[in-house]
Protein backbone atom coordinates (compact mmCIF):
# COMPACT_ATOMS: atom_id res chain seq x y z
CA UNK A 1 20.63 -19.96 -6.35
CA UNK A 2 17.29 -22.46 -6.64
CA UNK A 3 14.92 -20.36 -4.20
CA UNK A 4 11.52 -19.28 -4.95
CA UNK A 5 9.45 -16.86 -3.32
CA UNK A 6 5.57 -17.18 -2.24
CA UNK A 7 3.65 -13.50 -2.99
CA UNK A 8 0.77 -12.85 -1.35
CA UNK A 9 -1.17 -9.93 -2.53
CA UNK A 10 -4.85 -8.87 -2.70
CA UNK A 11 -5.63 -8.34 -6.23
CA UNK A 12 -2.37 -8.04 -8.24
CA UNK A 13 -2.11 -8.82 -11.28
CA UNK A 14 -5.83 -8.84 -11.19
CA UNK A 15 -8.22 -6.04 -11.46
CA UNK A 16 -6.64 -3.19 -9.83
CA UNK A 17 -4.63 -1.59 -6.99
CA UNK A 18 -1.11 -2.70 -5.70
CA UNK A 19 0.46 -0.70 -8.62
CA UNK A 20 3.44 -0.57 -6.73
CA UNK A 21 4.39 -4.58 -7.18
CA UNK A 22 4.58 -3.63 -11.28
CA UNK A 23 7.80 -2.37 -10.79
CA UNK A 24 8.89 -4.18 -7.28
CA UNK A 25 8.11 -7.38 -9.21
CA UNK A 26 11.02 -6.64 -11.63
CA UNK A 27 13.83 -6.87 -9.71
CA UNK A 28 12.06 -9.59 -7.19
CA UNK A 29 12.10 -11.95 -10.49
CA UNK A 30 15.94 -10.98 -11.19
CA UNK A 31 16.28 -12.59 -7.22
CA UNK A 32 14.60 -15.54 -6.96
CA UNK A 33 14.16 -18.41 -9.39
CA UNK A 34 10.30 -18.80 -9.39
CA UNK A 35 8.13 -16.59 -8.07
CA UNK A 36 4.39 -17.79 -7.06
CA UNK A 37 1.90 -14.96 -7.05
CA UNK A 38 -0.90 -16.13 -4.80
CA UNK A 39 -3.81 -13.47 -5.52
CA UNK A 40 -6.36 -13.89 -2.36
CA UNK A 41 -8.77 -11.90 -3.25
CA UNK A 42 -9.79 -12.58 -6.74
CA UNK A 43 -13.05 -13.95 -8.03
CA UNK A 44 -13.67 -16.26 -10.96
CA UNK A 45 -14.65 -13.54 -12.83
CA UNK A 46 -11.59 -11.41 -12.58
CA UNK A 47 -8.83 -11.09 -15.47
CA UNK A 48 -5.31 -10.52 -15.29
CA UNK A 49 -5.12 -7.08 -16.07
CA UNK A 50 -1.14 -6.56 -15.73
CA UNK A 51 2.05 -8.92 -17.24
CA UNK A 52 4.45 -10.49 -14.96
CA UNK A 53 7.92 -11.24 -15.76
CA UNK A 54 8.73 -15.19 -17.63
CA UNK A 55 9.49 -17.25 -14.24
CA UNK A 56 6.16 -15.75 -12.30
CA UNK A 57 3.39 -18.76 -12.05
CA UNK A 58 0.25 -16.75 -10.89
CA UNK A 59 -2.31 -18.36 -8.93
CA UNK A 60 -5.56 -16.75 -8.25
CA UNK A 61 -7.56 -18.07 -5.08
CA UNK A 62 -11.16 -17.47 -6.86
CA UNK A 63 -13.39 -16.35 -3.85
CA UNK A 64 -16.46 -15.12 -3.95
CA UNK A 65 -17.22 -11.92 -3.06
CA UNK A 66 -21.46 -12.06 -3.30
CA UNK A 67 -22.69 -11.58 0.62
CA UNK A 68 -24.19 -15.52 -0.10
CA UNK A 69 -20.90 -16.20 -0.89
CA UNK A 70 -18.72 -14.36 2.51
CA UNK A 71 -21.70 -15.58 4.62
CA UNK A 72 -20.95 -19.48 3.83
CA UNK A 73 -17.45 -19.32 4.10
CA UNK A 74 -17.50 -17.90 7.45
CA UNK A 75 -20.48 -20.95 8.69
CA UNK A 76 -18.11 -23.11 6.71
CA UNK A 77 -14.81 -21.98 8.96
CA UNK A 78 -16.39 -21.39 12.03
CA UNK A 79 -17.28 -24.25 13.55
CA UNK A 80 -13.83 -25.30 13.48
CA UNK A 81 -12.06 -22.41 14.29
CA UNK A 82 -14.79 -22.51 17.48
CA UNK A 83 -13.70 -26.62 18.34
CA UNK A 84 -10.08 -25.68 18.10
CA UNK A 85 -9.27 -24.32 22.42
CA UNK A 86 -5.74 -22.68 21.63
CA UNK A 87 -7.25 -20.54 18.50
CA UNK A 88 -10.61 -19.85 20.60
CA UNK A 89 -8.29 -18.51 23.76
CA UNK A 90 -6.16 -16.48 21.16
CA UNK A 91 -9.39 -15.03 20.04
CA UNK A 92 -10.67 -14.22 23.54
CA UNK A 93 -7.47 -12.71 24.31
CA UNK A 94 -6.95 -10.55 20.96
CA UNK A 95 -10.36 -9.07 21.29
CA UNK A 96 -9.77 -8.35 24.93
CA UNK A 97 -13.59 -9.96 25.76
CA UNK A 98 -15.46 -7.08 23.52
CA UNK A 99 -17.90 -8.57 21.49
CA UNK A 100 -17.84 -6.63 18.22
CA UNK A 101 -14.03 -6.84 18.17
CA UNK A 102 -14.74 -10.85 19.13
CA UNK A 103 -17.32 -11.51 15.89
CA UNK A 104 -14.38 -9.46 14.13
CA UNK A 105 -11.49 -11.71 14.78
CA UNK A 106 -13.88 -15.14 14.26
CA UNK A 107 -14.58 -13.48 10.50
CA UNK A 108 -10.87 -12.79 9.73
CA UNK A 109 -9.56 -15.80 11.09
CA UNK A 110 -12.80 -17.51 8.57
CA UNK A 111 -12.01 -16.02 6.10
CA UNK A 112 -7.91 -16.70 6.63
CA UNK A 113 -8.69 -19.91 6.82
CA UNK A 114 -11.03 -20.17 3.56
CA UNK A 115 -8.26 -18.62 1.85
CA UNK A 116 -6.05 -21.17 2.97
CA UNK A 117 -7.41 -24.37 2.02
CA UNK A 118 -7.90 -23.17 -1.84
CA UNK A 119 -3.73 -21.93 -1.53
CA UNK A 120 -2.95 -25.50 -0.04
CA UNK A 121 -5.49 -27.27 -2.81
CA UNK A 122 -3.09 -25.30 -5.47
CA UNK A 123 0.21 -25.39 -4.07
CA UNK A 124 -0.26 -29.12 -4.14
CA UNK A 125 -0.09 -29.40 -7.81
CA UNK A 126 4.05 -28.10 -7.58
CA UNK A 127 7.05 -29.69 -6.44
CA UNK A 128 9.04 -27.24 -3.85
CA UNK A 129 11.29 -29.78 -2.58
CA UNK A 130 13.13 -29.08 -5.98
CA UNK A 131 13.96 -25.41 -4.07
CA UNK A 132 16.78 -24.97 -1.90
CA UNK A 133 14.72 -22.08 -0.02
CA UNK A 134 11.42 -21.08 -0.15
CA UNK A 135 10.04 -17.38 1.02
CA UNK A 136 6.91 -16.36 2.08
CA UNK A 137 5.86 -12.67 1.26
CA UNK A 138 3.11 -11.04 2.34
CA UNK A 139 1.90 -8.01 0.86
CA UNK A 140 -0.11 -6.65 3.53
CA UNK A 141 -0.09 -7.29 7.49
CA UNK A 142 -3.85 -8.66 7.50
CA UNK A 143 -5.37 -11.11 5.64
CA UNK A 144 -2.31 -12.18 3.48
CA UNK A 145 -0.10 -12.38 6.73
CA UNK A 146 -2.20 -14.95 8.43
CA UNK A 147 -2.33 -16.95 5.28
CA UNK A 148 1.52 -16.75 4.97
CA UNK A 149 2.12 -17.64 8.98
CA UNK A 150 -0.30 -20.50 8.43
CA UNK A 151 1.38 -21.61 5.33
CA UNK A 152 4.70 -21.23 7.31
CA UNK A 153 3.62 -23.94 10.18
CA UNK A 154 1.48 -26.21 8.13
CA UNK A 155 2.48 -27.00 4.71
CA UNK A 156 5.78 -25.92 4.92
CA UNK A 157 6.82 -26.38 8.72
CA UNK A 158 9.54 -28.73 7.55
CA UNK A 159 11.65 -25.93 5.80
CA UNK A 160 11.26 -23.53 7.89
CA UNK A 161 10.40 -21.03 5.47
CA UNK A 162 11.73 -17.31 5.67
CA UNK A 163 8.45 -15.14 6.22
CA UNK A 164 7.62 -11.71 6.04
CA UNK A 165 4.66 -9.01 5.44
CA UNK A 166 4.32 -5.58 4.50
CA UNK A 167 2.51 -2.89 5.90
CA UNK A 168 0.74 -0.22 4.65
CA UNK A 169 -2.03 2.04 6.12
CA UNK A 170 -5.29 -0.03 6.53
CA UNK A 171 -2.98 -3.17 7.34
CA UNK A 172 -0.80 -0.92 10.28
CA UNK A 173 -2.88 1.44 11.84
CA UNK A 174 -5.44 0.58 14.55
CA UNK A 175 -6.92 4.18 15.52
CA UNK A 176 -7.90 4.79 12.24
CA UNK A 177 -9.81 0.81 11.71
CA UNK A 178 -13.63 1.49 12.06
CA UNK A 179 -13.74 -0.51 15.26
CA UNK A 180 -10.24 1.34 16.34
CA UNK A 181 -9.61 -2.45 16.29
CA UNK A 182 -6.89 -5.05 13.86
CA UNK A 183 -7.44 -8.35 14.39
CA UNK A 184 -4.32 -10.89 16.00
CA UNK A 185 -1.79 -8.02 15.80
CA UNK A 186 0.07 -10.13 18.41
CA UNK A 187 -0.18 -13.12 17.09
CA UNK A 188 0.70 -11.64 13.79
CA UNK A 189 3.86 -10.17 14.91
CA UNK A 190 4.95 -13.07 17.24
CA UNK A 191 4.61 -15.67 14.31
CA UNK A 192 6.35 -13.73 11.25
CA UNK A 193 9.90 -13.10 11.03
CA UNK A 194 10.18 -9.85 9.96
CA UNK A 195 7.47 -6.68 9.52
CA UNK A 196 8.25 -3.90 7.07
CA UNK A 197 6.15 -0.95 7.12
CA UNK A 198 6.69 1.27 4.62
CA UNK A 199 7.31 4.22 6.71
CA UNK A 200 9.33 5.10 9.84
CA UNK A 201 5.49 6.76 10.96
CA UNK A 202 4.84 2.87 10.91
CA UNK A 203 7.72 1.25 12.75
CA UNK A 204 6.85 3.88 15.51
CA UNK A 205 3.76 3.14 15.73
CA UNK A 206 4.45 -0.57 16.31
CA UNK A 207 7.26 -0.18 18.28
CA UNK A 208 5.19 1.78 20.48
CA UNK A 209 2.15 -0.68 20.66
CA UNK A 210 4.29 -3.63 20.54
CA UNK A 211 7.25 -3.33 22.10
CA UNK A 212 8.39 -7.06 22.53
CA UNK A 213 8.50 -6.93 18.79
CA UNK A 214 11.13 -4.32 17.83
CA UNK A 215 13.44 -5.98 16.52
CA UNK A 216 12.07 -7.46 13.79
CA UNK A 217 10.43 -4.41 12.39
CA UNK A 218 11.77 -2.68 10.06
CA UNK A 219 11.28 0.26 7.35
CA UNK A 220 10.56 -0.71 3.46
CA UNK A 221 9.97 2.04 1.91
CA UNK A 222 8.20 1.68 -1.52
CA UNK A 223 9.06 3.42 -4.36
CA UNK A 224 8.24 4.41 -8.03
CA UNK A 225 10.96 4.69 -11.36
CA UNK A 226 12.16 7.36 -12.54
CA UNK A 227 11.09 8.58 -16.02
CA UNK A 228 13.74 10.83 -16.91
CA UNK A 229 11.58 13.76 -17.41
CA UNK A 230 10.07 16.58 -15.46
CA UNK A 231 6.65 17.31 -15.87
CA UNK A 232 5.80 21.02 -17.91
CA UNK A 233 4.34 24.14 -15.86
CA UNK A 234 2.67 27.22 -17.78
CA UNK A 235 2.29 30.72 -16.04
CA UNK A 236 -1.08 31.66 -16.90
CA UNK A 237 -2.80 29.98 -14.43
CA UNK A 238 -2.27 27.64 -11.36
CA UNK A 239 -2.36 23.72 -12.70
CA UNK A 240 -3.25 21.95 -9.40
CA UNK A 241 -3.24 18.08 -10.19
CA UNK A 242 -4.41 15.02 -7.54
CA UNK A 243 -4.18 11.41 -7.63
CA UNK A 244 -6.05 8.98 -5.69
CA UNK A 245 -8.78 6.47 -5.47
CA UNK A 246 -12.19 8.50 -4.22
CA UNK A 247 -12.67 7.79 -0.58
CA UNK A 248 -13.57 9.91 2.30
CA UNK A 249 -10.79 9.54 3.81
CA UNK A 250 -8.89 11.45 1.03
CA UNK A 251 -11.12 14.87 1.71
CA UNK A 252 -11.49 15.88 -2.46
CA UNK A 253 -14.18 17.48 -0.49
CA UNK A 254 -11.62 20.28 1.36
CA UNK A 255 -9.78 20.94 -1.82
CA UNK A 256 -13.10 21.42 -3.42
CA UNK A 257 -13.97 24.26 -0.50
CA UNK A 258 -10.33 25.62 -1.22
CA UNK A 259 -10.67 26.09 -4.89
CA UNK A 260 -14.06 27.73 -4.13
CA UNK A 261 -12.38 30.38 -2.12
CA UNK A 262 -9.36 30.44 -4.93
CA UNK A 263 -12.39 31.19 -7.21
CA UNK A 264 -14.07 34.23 -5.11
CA UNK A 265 -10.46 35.25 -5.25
CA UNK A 266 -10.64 35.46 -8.92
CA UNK A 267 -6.80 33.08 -8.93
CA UNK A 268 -7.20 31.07 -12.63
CA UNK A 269 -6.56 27.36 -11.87
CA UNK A 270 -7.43 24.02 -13.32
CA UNK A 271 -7.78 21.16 -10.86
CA UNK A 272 -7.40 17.94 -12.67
CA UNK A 273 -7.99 14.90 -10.08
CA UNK A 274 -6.84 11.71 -11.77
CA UNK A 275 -8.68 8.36 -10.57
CA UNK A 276 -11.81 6.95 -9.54
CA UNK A 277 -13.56 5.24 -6.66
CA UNK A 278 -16.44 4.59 -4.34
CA UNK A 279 -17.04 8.11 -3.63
CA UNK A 280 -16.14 9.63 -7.10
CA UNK A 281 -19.99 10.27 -8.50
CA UNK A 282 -20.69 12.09 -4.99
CA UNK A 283 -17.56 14.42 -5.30
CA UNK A 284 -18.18 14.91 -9.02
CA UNK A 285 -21.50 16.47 -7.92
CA UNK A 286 -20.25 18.46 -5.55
CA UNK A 287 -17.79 19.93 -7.64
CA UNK A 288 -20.55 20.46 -10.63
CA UNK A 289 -22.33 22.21 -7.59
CA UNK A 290 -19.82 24.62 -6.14
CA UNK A 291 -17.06 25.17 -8.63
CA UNK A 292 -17.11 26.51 -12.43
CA UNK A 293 -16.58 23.16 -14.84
CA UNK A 294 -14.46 25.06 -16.93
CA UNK A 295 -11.90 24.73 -14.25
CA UNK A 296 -12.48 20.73 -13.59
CA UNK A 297 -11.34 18.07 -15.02
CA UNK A 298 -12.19 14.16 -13.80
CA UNK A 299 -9.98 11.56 -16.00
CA UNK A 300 -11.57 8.58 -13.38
CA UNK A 301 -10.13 5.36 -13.27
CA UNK A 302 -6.18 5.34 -14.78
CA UNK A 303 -3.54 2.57 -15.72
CA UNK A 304 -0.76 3.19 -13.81
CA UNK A 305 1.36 3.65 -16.62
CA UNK A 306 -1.10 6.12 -17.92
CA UNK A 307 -0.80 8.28 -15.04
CA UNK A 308 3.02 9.09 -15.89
CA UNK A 309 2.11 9.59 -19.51
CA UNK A 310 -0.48 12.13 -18.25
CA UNK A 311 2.14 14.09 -16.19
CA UNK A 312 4.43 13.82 -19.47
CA UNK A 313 2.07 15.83 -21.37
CA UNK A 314 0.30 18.04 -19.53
CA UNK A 315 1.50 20.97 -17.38
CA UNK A 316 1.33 20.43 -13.47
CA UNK A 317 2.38 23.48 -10.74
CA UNK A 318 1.40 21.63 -8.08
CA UNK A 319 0.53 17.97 -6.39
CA UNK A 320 -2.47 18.15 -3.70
CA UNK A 321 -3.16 15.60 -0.83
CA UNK A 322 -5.13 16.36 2.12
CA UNK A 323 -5.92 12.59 3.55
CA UNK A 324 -6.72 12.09 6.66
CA UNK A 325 -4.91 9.01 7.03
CA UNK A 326 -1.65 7.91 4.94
CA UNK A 327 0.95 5.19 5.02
CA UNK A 328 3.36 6.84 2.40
CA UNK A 329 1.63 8.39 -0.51
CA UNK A 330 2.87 6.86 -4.14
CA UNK A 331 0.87 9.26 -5.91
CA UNK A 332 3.46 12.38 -3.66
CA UNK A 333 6.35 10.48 -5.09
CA UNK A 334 5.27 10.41 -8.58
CA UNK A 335 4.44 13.82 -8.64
CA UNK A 336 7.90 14.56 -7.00
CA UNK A 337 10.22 12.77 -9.27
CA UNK A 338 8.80 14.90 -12.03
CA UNK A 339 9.68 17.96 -10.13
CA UNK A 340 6.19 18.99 -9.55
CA UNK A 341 6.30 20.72 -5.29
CA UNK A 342 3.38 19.16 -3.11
CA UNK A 343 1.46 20.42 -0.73
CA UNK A 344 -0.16 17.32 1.44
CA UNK A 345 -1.22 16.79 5.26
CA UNK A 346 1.09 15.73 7.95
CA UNK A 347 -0.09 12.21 8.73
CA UNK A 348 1.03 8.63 8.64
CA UNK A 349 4.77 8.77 6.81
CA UNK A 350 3.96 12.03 4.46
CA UNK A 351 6.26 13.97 6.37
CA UNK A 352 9.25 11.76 5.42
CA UNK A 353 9.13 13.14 1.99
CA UNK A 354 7.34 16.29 2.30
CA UNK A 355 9.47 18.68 4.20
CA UNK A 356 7.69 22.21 4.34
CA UNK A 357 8.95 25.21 2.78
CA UNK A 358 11.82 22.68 0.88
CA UNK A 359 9.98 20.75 -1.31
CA UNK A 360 6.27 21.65 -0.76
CA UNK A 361 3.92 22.67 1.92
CA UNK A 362 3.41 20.47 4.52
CA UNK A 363 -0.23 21.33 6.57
CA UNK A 364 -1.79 19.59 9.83
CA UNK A 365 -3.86 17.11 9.70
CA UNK A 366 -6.84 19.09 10.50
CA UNK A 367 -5.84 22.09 8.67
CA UNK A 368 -7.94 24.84 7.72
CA UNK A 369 -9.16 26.34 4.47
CA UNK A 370 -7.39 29.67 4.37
CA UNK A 371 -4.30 27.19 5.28
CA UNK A 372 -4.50 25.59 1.85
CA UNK A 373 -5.57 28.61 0.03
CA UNK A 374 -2.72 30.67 1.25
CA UNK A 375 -0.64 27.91 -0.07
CA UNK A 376 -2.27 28.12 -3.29
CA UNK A 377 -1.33 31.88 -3.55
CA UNK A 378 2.16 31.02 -2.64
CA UNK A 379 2.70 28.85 -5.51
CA UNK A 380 0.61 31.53 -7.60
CA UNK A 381 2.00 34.78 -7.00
CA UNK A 382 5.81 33.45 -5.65
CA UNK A 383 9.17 33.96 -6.63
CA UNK A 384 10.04 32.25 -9.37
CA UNK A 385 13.71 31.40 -7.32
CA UNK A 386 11.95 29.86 -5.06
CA UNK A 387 9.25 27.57 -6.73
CA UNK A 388 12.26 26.31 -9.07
CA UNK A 389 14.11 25.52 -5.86
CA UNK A 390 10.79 23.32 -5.02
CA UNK A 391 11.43 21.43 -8.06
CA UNK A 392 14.91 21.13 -7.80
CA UNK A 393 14.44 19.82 -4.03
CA UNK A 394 11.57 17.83 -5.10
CA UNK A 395 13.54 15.48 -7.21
CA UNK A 396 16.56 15.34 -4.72
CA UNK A 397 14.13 14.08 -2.21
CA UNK A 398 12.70 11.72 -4.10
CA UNK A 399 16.01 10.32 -5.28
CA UNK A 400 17.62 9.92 -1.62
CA UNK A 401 14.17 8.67 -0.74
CA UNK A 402 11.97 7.28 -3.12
CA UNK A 403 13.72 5.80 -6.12
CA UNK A 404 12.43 2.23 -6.32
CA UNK A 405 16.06 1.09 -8.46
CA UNK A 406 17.81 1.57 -5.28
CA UNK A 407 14.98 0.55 -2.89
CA UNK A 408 13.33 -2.42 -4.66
CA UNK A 409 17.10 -3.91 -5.61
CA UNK A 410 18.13 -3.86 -1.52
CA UNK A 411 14.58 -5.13 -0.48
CA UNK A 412 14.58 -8.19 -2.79
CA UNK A 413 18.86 -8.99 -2.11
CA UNK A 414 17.62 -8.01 1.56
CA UNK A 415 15.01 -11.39 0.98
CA UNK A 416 17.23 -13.57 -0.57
CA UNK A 417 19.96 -13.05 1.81
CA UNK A 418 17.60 -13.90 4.88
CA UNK A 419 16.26 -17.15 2.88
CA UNK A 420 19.57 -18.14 2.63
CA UNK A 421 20.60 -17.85 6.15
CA UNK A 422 17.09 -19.98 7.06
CA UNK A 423 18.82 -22.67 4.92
CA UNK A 424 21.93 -23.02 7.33
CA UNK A 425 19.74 -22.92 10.09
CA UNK A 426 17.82 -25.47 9.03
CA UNK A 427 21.04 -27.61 8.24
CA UNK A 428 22.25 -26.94 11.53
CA UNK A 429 19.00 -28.08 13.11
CA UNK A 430 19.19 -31.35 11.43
CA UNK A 431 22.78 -32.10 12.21
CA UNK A 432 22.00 -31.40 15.75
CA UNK A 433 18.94 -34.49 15.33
């Protein structure tokens, strides 16, 4: 088949983040021809940090992230956007007259539209009419998605284009946007043919909001490979492990305050929290502050790949997220296809792979200390039966649920199928002229 796809993503293959496209990208480029990576958010400075399989032709937009640099590309869009009535009514609309939520949409749609130009400037330079179908991916339901409806009625309204996005967390869920605001969710969803979150959490959620749109939203689950080996646990002491970039919203700072308690309680642990981030000097002083270094251990930022070689060799007797906000953790199902039990909050899709008591503990979102402590001591001073059970049920789990061979292979024959059927649409359109 002569189809090529169109990815949208943030960063990937640049910089970092996204690690979940280094193994969805596999069997995408086993699907589709040519595959053009369109990487919005990169600067000139940036360099590819990951490969990409033989027929991927990446293309990075080369923005500039300075404030000098986001300030002139908004003045440079604006004016525009402001002249154009049906996109100044759609703006009035989405932000439902309030003026923060206004200046909000005016940046994104700026900034969508900066974006644009450089993709159209690039895309010029290849021949697509050689395709038989082209597809339009978006990685995330924001930014990316109103590039990829754009580039679906403007440069390639002719074909018709098959076009989809993602979601996530940030991307998906309004209460938990600092303005408790995303902007042109309707216009988003109208426009695109299909929305995937990556949990059923997700599809509720937009169901709910967004009824009109049901049917073409859909679950996606993302998923990580299997490594054929199950990480090593020793008995002498509890060996609590975390993954995650640093941010608030991923509360190191409650584990911290549970590990003080499992100190007082004289329990022997070592916490090892693999990762870095915005917030990861702050919680590294708070740790230095209330808990004994002896029993901490910071790797900071880590490949992806390096991640699984760190749960190869070192033991692990249990996986730890307390976020306040999730889509569907990665970091849970890496830990859980190496056997390791979790214990994690119940928010966004967590719940659809942590089941409690089976394969883990699952807490409430605003759970308490002594909630996670306990749990500690469970894992500590349980039956043996039962925490190999854990493991056992963890990699089950993760297998119906989580194995990216399985749900990587129907996603990509899922897009390929769908750009096909746009094809004999498209003939049938032009029969009918």
């Amino acid at each position: 088949m002569n189809n090529c796809l169109i990815l949208l993503t943030n960063y990937y293959p640049f910089h970092k983040g996204e690690e979940y496209l280094e193994s969805e990208i596999e069997y995408l480029s086993a699907n589709f021809q040519q595959i053009y990576i369109i990487s919005t958010m990169v600067s000139n400075e940036m360099k590819q940090t990951r490969k990409v399989p033989e027929n991927v032709t990446v293309l990075p937009v080369g923005i500039k992230h300075s404030f000098i640099g986001k300030t002139k590309m908004v003045f440079h869009q604006f004016k525009t956007i402001y002249k154009d009535p049906i996109k100044r009514q759609m703006i009035k609309e989405d932000s439902k007259r309030n003026i923060l939520s206004k200046m909000y949409c005016y940046y994104f749609e700026s900034r969508a539209m900066d974006i644009y130009d450089r993709v159209e400037e690039m895309l010029n330079e290849y021949n697509f009419e050689k395709y038989d179908s082209v597809t339009i991916y978006s990685y995330w339901l924001y930014i990316t998605a109103r590039v990829a409806v754009e580039l679906k009625n403007r440069y390639f309204k002719s074909r018709n284009p098959y076009t989809i996005s993602r979601a996530h967390r940030y991307d998906l869920y309004e209460y938990a946007a600092p303005l408790k605001y995303l902007p042109e969710r309707d216009y988003l969803l109208k426009a695109l043919d299909a929305i995937y979150p990556c949990s059923q959490d997700g599809v509720d959620v937009l169901n709910e909001t967004y009824p009109a749109y049901r049917d073409k939203i859909h679950v996606a689950r993302l998923g990580t490979i299997y490594t054929n080996v199950l990480s090593n646990t020793k008995n002498d002491k509890l060996y609590i492990v975390s993954c995650s970039v640093v941010r608030k919203v991923k509360r190191l700072d409650l584990l911290i305050q549970a590990l003080v308690e499992l100190e007082k309680k004289k329990i022997p642990f070592l916490w090892t929290h693999i990762g870095g981030g915005p917030e990861f000097e702050s919680i590294k002083k708070l740790a230095q502050k209330k808990l004994s270094m002896e029993h901490v251990h910071f790797t900071g930022f880590v490949k992806n790949q390096e991640v699984l070689k760190w749960y190869k060799e070192n033991p692990a007797t249990v996986f730890v997220n307390l976020s306040s906000s999730e889509g569907v953790p990665v970091a849970i199902m890496e830990a859980m296809s190496m056997g390791i039990p979790v214990i994690a909050t119940d928010v966004g899709g967590t719940r659809e792979i942590v089941e409690n008591g089976v394969n883990g503990y699952l807490l409430e979102k605003n759970c308490t200390v002594k909630q996670i402590v306990d749990c500690f001591i469970n894992f500590y001073k349980g039956n043996e039966n039962v925490y190999s059970a854990m493991r056992d049920n963890a990699v089950k789990i993760w297998n119906e649920k989580c194995n990216a061979k399985i749900l990587y292979s129907e996603f990509a024959g899922h897009l390929v199928k769908n750009g096909q059927r746009y094809i004999s649409v498209n003939k049938l359109k032009e029969k009918l002229i």
